[in-house]
Protein backbone atom coordinates (compact mmCIF):
# COMPACT_ATOMS: atom_id res chain seq x y z
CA UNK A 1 89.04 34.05 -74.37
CA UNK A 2 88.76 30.29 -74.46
CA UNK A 3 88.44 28.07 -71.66
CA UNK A 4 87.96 24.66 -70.63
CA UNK A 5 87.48 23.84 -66.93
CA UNK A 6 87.98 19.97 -65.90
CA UNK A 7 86.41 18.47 -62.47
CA UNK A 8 85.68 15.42 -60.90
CA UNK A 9 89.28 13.92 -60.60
CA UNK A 10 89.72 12.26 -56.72
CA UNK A 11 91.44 9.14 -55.31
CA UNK A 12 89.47 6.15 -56.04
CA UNK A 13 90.27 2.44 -55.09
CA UNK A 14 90.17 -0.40 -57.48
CA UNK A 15 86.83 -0.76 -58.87
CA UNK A 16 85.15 2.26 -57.84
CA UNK A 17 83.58 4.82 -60.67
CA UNK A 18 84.34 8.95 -61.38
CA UNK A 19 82.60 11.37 -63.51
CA UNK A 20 84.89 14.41 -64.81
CA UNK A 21 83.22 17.23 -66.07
CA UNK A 22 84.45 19.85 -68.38
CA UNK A 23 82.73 23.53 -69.01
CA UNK A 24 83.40 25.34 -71.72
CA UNK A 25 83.41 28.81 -72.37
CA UNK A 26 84.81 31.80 -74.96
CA UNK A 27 83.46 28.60 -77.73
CA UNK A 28 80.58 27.68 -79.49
CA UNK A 29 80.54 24.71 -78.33
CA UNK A 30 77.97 22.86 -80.68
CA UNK A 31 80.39 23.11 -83.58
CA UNK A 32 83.63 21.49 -82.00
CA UNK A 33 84.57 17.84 -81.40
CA UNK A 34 85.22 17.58 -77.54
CA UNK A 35 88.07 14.83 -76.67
CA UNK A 36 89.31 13.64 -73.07
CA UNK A 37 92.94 12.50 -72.99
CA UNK A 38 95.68 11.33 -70.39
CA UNK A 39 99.12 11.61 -69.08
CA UNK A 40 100.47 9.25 -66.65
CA UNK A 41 103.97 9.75 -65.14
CA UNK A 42 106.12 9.24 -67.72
CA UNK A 43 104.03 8.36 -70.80
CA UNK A 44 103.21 10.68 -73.16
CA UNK A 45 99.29 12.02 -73.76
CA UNK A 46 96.95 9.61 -74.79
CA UNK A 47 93.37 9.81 -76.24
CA UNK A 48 90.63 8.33 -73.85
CA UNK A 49 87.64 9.40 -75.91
CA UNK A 50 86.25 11.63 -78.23
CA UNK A 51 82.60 13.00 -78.79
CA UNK A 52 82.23 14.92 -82.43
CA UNK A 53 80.12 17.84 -82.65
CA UNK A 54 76.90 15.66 -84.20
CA UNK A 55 77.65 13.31 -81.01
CA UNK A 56 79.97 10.60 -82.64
CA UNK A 57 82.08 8.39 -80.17
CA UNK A 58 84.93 6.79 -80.62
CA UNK A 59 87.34 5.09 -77.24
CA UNK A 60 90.85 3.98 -76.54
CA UNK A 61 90.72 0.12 -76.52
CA UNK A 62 91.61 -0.06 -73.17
CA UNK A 63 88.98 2.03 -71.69
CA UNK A 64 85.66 -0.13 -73.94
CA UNK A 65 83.16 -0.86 -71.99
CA UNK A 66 84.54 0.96 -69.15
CA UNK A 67 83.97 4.74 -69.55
CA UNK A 68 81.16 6.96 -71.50
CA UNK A 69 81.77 10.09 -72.95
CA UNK A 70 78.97 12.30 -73.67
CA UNK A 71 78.49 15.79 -74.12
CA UNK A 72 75.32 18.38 -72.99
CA UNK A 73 75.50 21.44 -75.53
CA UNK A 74 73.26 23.32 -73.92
CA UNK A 75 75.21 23.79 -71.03
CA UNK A 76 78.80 23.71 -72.96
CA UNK A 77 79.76 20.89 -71.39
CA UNK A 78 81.14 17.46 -71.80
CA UNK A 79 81.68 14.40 -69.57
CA UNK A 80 83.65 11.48 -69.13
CA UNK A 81 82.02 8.38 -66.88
CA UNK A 82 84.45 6.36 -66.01
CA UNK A 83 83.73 2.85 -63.91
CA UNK A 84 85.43 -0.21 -63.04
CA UNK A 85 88.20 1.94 -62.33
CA UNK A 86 92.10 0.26 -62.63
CA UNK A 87 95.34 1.64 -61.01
CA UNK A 88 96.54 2.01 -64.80
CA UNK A 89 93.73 4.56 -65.30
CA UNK A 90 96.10 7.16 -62.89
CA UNK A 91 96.44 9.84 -64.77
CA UNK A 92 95.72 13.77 -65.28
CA UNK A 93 93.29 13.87 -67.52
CA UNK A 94 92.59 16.54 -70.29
CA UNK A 95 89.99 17.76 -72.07
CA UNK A 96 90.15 19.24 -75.44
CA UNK A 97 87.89 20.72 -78.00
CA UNK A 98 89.25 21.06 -81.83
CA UNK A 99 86.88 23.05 -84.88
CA UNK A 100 88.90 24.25 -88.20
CA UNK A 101 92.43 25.23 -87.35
CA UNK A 102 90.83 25.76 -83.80
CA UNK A 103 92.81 23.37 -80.78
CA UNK A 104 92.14 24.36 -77.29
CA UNK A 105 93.19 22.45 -73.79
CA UNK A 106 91.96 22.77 -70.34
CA UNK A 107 94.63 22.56 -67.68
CA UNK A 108 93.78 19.12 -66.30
CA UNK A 109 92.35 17.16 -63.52
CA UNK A 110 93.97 14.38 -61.28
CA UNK A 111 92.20 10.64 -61.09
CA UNK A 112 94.24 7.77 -58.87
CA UNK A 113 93.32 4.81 -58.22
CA UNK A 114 95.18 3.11 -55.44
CA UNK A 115 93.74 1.18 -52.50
């Protein structure tokens, strides 16, 4: 059984920095391209970042220079730094991890940034 277990979302103010984590299991998780996304109230899911399985990144414009994705295979998991944090970063936050016809989705975590 696949699953993927986000942590790290919180309330943050304005400028302050979060790491969520994901874990991995019921995968190999070398071969798949790990991804964190976002939902905000009433937009749809957006891609933050992705990570490919030989350690590729690509990020949403808006997050440049801002957040690091990176990924430790030995322990099935990936991570998403995020700094300089904005109130427009609210969001749940996915994670997702795609091989072959293979598209899997952990259940989310919650990061605000308010003061």
């Amino acid at each position: 059984q696949v699953q993927l277990v986000e942590s790290g979302g919180d309330l943050v103010q304005p400028g302050g920095s979060l790491r969520l984590s994901c874990v991995a299991s019921g995968i190999i998780f070398r071969w798949y391209d790990m991804g964190w996304y976002r939902q905000a109230p009433g937009k749809e899911r957006e891609l933050v970042a992705v990570v490919s399985s030989g350690g590729a990144t690509h990020y949403a414009d808006s997050v440049k220079g801002r957040f690091t994705i990176s990924r430790d295979n030995a322990k099935s998991t990936v991570y998403l730094q995020m700094n300089s944090l904005r109130p427009e970063d609210t969001a749940v936050y996915y994670c997702r991890g795609t091989y072959s016809t293979y598209d899997d989705w952990g259940q989310g975590t919650q990061v605000t940034v308010s003061s």
